[in-house]
N, C-alpha and C. Protein backbone atom coordinates (compact mmCIF):
# COMPACT_ATOMS: atom_id res chain seq x y z
N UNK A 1 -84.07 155.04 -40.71
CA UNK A 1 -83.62 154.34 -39.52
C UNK A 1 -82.12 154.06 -39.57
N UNK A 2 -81.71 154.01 -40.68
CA UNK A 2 -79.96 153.64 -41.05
C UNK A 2 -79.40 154.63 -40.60
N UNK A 3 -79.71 156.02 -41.15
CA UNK A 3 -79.23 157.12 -40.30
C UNK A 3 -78.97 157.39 -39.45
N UNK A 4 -80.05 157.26 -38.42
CA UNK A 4 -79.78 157.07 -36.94
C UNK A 4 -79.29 156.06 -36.22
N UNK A 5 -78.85 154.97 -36.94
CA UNK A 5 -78.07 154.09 -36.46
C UNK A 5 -76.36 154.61 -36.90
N UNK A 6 -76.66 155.05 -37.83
CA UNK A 6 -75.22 155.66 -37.85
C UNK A 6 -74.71 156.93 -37.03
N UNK A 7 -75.51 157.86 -36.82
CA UNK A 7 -75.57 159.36 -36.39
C UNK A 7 -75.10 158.45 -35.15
N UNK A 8 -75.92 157.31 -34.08
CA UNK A 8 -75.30 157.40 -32.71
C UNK A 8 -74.12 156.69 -32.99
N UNK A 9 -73.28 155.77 -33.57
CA UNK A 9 -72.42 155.32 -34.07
C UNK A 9 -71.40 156.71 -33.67
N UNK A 10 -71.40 157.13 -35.00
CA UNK A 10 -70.81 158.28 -34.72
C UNK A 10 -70.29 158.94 -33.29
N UNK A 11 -71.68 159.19 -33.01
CA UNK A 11 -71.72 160.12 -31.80
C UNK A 11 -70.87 159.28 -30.75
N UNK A 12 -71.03 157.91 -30.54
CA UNK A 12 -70.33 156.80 -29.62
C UNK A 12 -68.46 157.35 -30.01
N UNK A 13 -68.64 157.08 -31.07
CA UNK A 13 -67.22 157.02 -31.32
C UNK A 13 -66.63 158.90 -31.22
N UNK A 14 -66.90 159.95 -31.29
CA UNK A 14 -66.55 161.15 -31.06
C UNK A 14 -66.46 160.83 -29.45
N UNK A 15 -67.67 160.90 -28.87
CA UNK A 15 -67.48 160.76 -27.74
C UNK A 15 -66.57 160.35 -26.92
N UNK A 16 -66.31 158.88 -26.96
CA UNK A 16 -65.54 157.96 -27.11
C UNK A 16 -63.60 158.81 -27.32
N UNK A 17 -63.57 159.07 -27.78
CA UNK A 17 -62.19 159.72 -28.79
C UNK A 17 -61.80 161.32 -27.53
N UNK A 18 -63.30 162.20 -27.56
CA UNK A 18 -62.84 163.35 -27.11
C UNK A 18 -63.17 163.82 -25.25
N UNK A 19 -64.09 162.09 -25.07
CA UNK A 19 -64.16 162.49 -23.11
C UNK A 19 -62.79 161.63 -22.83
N UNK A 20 -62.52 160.82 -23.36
CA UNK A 20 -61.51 159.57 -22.54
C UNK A 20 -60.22 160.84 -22.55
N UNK A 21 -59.73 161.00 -20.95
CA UNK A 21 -58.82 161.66 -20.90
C UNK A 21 -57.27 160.98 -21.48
N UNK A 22 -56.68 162.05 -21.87
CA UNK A 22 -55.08 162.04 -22.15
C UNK A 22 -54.29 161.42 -20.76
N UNK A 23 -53.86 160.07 -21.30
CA UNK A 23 -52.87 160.24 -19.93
C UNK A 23 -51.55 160.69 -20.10
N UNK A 24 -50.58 161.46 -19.01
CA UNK A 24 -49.68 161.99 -18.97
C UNK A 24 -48.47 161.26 -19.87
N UNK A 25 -47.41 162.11 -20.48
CA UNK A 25 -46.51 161.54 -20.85
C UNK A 25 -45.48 161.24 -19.44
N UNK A 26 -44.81 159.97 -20.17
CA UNK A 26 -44.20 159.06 -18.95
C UNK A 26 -42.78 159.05 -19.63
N UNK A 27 -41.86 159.96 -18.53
CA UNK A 27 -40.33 159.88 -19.17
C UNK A 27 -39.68 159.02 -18.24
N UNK A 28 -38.20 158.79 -18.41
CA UNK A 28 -37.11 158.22 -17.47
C UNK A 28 -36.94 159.09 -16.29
N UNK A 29 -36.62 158.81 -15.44
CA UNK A 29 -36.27 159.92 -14.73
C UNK A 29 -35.19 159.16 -13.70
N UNK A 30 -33.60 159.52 -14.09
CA UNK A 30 -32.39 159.04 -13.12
C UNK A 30 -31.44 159.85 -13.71
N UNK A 31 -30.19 160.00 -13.00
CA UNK A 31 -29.20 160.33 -12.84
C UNK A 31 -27.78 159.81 -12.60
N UNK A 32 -26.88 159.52 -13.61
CA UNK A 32 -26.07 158.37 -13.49
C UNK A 32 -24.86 158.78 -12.49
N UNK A 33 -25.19 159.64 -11.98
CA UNK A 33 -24.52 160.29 -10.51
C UNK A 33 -24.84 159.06 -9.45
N UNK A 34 -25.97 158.92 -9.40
CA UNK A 34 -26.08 158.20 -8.11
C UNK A 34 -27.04 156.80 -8.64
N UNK A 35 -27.30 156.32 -10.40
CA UNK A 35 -28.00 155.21 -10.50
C UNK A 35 -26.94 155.12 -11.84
N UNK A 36 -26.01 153.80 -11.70
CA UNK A 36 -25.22 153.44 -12.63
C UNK A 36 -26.28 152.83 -14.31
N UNK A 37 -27.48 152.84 -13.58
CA UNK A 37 -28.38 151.95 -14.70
C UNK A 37 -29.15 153.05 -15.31
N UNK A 38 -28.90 154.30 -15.06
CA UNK A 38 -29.36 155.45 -16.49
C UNK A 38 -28.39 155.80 -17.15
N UNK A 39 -26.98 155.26 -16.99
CA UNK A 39 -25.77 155.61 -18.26
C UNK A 39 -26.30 154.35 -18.79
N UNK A 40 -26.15 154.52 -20.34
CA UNK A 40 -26.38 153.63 -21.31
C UNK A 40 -25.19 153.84 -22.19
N UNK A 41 -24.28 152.81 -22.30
CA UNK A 41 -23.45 152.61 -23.17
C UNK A 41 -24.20 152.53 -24.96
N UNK A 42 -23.77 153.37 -25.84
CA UNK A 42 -22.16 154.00 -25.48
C UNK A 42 -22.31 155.62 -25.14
N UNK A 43 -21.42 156.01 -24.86
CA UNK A 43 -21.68 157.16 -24.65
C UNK A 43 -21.15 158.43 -24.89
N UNK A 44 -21.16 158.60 -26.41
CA UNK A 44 -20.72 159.51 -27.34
C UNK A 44 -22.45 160.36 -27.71
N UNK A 45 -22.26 161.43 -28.02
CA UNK A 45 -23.58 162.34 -28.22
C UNK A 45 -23.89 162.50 -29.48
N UNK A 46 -24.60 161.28 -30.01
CA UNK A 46 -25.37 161.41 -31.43
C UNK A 46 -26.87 161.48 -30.77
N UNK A 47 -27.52 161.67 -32.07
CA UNK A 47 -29.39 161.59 -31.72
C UNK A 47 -29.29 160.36 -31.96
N UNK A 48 -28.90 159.36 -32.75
CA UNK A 48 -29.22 157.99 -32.53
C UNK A 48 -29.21 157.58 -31.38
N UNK A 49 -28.10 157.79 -31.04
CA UNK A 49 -27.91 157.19 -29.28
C UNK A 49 -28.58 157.70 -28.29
N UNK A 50 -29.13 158.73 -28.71
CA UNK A 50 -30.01 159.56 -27.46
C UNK A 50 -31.73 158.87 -27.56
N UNK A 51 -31.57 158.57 -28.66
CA UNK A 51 -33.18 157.68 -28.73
C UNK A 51 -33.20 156.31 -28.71
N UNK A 52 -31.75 156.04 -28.21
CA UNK A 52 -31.78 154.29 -27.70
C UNK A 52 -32.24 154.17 -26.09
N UNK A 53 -32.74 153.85 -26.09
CA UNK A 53 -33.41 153.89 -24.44
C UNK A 53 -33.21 152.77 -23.73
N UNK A 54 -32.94 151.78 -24.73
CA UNK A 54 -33.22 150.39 -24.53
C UNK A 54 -32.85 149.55 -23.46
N UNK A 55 -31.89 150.48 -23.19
CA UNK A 55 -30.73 149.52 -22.19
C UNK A 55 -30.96 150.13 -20.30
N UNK A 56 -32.47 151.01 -20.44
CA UNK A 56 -32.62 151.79 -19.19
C UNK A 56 -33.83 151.12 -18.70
N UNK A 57 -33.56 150.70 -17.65
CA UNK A 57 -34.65 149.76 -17.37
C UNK A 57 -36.31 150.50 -17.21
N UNK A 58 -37.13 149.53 -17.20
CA UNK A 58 -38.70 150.30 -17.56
C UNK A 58 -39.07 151.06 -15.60
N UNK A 59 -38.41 150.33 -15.12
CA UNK A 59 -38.75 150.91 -13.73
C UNK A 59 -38.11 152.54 -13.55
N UNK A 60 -37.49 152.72 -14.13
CA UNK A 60 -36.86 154.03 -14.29
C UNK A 60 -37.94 155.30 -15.16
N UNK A 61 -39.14 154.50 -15.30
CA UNK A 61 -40.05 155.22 -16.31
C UNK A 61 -40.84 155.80 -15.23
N UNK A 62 -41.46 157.22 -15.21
CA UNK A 62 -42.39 157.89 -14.47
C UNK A 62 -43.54 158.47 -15.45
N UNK A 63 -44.16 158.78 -14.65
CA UNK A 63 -45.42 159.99 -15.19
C UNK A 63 -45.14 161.03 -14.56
N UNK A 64 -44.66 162.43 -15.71
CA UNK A 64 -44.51 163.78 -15.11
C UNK A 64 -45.54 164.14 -14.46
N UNK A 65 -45.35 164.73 -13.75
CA UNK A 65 -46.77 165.81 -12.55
C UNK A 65 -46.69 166.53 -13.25
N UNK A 66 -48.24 167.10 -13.14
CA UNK A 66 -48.49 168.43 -13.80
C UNK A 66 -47.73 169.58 -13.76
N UNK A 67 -47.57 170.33 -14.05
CA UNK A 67 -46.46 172.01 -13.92
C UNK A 67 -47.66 172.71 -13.83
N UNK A 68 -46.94 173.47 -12.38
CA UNK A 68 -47.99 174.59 -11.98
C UNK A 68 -47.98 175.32 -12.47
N UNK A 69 -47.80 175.74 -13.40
CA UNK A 69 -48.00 176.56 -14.40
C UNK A 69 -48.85 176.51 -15.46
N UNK A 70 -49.26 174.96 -15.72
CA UNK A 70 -49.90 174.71 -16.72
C UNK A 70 -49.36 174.37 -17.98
N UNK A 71 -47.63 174.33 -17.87
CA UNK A 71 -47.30 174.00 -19.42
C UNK A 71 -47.33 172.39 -19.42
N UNK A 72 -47.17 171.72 -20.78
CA UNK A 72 -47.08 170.27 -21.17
C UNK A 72 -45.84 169.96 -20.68
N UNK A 73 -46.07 168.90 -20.26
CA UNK A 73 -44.50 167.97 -19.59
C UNK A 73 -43.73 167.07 -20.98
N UNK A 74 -42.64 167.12 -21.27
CA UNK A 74 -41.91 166.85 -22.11
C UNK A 74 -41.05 165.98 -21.90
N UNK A 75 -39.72 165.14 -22.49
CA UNK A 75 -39.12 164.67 -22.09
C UNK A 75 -37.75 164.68 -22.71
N UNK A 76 -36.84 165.17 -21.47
CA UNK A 76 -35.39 165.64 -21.87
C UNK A 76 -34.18 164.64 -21.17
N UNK A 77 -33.06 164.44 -22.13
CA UNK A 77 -31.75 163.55 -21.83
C UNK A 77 -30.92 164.72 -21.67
N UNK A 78 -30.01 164.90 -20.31
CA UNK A 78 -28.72 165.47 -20.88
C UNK A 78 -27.89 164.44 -20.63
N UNK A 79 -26.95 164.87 -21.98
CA UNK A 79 -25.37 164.21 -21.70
C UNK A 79 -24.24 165.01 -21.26
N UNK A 80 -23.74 165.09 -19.96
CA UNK A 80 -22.91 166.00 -19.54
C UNK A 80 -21.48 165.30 -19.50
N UNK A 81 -20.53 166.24 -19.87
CA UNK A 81 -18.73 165.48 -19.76
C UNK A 81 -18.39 166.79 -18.73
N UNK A 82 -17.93 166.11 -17.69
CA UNK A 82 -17.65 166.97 -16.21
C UNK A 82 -16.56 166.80 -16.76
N UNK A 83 -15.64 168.19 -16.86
CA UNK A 83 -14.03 168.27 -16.96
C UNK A 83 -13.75 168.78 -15.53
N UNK A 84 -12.54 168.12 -15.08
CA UNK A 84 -11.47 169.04 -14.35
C UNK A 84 -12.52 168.44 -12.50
N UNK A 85 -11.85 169.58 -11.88
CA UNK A 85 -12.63 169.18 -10.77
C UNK A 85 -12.31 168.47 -9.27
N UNK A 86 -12.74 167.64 -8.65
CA UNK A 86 -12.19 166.75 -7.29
C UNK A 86 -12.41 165.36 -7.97
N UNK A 87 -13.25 165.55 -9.22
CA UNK A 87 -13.19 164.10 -9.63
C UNK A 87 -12.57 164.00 -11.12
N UNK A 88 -11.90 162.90 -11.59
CA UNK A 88 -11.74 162.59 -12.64
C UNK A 88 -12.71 162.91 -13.73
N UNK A 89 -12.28 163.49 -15.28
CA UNK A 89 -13.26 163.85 -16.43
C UNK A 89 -14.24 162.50 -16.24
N UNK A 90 -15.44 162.82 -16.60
CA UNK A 90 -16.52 161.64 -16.80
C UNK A 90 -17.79 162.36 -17.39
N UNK A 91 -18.30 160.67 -18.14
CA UNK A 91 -19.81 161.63 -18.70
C UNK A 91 -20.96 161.01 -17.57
N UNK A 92 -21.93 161.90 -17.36
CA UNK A 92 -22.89 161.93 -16.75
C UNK A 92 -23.96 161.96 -17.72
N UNK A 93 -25.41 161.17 -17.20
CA UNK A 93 -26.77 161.69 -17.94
C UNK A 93 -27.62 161.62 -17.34
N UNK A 94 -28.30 162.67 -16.95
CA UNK A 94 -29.31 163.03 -16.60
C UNK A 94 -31.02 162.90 -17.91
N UNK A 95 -31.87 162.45 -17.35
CA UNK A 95 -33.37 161.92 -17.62
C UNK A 95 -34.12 162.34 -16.58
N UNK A 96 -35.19 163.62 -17.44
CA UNK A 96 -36.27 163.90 -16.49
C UNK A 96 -36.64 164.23 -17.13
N UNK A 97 -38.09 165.15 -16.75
CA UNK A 97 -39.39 165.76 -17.02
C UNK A 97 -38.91 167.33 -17.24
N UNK A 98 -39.33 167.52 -18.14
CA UNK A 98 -38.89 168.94 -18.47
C UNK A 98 -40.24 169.94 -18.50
N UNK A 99 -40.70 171.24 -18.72
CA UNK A 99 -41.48 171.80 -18.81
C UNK A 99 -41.50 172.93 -19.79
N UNK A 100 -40.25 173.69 -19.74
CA UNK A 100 -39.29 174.63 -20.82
C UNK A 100 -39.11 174.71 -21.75
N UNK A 101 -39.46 174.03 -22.67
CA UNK A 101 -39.07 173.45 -24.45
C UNK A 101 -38.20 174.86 -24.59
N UNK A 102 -37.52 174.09 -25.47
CA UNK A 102 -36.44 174.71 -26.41
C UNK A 102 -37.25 174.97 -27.64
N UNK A 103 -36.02 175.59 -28.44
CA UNK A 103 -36.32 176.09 -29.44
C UNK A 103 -35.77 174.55 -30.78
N UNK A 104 -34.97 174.17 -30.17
CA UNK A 104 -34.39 172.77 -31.20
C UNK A 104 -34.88 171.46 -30.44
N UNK A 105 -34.51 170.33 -31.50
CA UNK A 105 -34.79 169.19 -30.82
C UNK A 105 -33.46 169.06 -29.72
N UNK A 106 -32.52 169.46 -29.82
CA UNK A 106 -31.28 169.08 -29.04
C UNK A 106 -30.29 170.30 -29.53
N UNK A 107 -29.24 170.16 -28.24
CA UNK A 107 -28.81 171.16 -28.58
C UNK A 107 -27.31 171.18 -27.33
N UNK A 108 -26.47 171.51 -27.79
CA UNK A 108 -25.27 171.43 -27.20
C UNK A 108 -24.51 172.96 -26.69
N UNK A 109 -23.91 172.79 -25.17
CA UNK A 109 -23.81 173.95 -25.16
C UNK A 109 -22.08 173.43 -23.79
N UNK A 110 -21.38 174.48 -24.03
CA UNK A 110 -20.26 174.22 -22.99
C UNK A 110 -19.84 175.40 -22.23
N UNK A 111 -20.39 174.82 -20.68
CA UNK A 111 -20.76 175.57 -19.21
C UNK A 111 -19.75 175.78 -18.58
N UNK A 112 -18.34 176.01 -18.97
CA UNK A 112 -17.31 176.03 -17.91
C UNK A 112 -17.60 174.90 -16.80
N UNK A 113 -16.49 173.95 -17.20
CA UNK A 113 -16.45 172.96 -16.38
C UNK A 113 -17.06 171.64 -16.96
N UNK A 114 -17.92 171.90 -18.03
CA UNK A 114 -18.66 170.28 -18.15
C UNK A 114 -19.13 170.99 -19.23
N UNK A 115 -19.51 169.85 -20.25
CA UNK A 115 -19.98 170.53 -21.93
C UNK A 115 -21.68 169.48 -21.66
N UNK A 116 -22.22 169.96 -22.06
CA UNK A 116 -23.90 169.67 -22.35
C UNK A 116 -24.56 169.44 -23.91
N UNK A 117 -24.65 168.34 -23.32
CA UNK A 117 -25.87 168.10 -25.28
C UNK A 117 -27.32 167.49 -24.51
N UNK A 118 -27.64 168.50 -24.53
CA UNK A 118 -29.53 168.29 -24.23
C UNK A 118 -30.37 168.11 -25.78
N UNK A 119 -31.28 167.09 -24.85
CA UNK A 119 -32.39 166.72 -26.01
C UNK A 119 -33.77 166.65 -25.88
N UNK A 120 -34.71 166.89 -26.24
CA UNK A 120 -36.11 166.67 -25.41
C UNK A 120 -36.78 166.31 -26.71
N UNK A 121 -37.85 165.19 -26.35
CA UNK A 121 -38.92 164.35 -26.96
C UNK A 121 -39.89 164.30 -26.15
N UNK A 122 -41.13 164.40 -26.58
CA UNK A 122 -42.20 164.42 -26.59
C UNK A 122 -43.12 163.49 -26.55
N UNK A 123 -42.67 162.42 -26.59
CA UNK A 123 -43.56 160.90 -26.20
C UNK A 123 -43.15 160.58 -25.44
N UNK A 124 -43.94 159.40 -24.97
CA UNK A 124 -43.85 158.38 -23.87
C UNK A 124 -42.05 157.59 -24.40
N UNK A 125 -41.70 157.73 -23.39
CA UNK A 125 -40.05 157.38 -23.23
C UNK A 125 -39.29 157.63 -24.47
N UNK A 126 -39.84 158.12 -24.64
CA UNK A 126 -38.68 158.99 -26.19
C UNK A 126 -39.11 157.89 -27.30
N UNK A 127 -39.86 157.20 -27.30
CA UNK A 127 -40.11 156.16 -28.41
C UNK A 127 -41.85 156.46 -28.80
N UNK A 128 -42.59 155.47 -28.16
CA UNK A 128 -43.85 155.52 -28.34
C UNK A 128 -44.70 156.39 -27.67
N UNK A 129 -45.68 156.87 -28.34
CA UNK A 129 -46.54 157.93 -27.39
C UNK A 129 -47.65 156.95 -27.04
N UNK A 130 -49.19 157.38 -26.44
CA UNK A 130 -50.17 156.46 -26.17
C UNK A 130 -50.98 158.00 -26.01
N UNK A 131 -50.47 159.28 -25.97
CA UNK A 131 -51.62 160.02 -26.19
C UNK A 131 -52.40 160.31 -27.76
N UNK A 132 -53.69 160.94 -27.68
CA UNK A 132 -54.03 161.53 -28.56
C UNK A 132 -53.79 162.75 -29.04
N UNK A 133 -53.32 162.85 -30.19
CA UNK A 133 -52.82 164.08 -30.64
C UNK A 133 -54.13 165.15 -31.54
N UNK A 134 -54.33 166.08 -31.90
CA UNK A 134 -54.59 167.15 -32.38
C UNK A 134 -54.99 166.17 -33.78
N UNK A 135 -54.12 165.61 -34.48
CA UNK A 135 -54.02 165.00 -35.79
C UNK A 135 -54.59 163.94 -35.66
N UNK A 136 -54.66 163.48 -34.50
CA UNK A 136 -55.44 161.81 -34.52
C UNK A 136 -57.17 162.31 -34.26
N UNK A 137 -56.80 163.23 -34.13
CA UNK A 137 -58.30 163.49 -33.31
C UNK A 137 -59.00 164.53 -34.99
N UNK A 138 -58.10 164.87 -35.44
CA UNK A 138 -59.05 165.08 -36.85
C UNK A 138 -59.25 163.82 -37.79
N UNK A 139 -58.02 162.89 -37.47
CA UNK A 139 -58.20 161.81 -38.55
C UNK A 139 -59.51 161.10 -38.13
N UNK A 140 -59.83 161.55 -36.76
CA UNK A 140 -61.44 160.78 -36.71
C UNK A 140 -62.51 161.52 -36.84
N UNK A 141 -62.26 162.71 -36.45
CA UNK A 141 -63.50 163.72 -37.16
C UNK A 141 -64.06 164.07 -38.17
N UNK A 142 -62.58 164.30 -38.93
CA UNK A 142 -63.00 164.46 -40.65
C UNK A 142 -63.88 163.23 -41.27
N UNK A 143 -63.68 162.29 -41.32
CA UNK A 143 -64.42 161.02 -41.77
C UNK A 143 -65.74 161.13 -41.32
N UNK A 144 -65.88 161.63 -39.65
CA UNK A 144 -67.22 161.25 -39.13
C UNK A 144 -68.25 162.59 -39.48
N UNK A 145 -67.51 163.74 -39.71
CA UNK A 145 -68.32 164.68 -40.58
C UNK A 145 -68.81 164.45 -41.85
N UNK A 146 -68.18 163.90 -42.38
CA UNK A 146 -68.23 163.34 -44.11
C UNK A 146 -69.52 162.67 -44.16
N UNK A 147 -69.28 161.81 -42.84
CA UNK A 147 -70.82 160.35 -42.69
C UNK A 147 -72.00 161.58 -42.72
N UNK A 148 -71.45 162.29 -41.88
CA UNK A 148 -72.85 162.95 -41.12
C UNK A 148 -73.47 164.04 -42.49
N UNK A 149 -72.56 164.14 -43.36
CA UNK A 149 -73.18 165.54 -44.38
C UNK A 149 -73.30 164.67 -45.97
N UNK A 150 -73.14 163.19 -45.58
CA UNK A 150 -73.38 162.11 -47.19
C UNK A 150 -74.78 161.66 -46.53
């Protein structure tokens, strides 16, 4: 009888773990073109500073839409320095939903006219995730196989 109190145990908790859907990752999404409150001081292009978020308010946070395509939604910072132009040099940053992954975590590149250091992360606002991963989802399987074959 212990058995089967454990076997549905189990079964509750797999269940539990592999119907409850994934919810979407939730990035920033502004443009300090036209919202002064997605530049975050300071604004020099390290990865430290690209994973300070802190100073961008939470209303600025979305849930990517799906990509019709079907790939995973990601989440990318650029830091752009506009040279030359009708306007004075300035840095810009752009926060959105990406779909494209790169090949690096970040990566710097200079476009004639404005130099680029893009970055993309993969959790919820570049800090914490709230999905289930591949790895979380064995750290509960492996154990609950173990129950099921002791």
């Amino acid at each position: 009888m212990a058995v089967s109190k454990q076997l549905g145990l189990v079964l509750l908790v797999v269940f539990a773990v592999v119907v409850c859907p994934a919810n979407a990752i939730r990035c920033y999404t502004c443009n300090s073109n036209d919202n002064s409150e997605c530049l975050q001081p300071p604004t020099s292009f390290t990865d430290e500073e690209y994973r300070d978020n802190r100073s961008v308010p939470a209303r600025l946070l979305v849930e990517c839409p799906p990509d019709k395509q079907g790939r995973e939604a990601f989440c990318r910072k650029m830091n752009l320095l506009v040279i030359g132009g009708s306007v004075p040099d300035h840095t810009r940053i752009i926060r959105e939903c990406g779909y494209e992954r790169g090949r690096r975590p970040c990566v710097g590149m200079d476009n004639g006219g404005h130099e680029e250091y893009v970055c993309q992360c993969f959790t919820d606002a570049c800090n914490e995730g709230s999905r289930i991963t591949i790895a979380g989802m064995l750290l509960v399987l492996i154990p609950t196989g173990l129950l099921l074959v002791l």
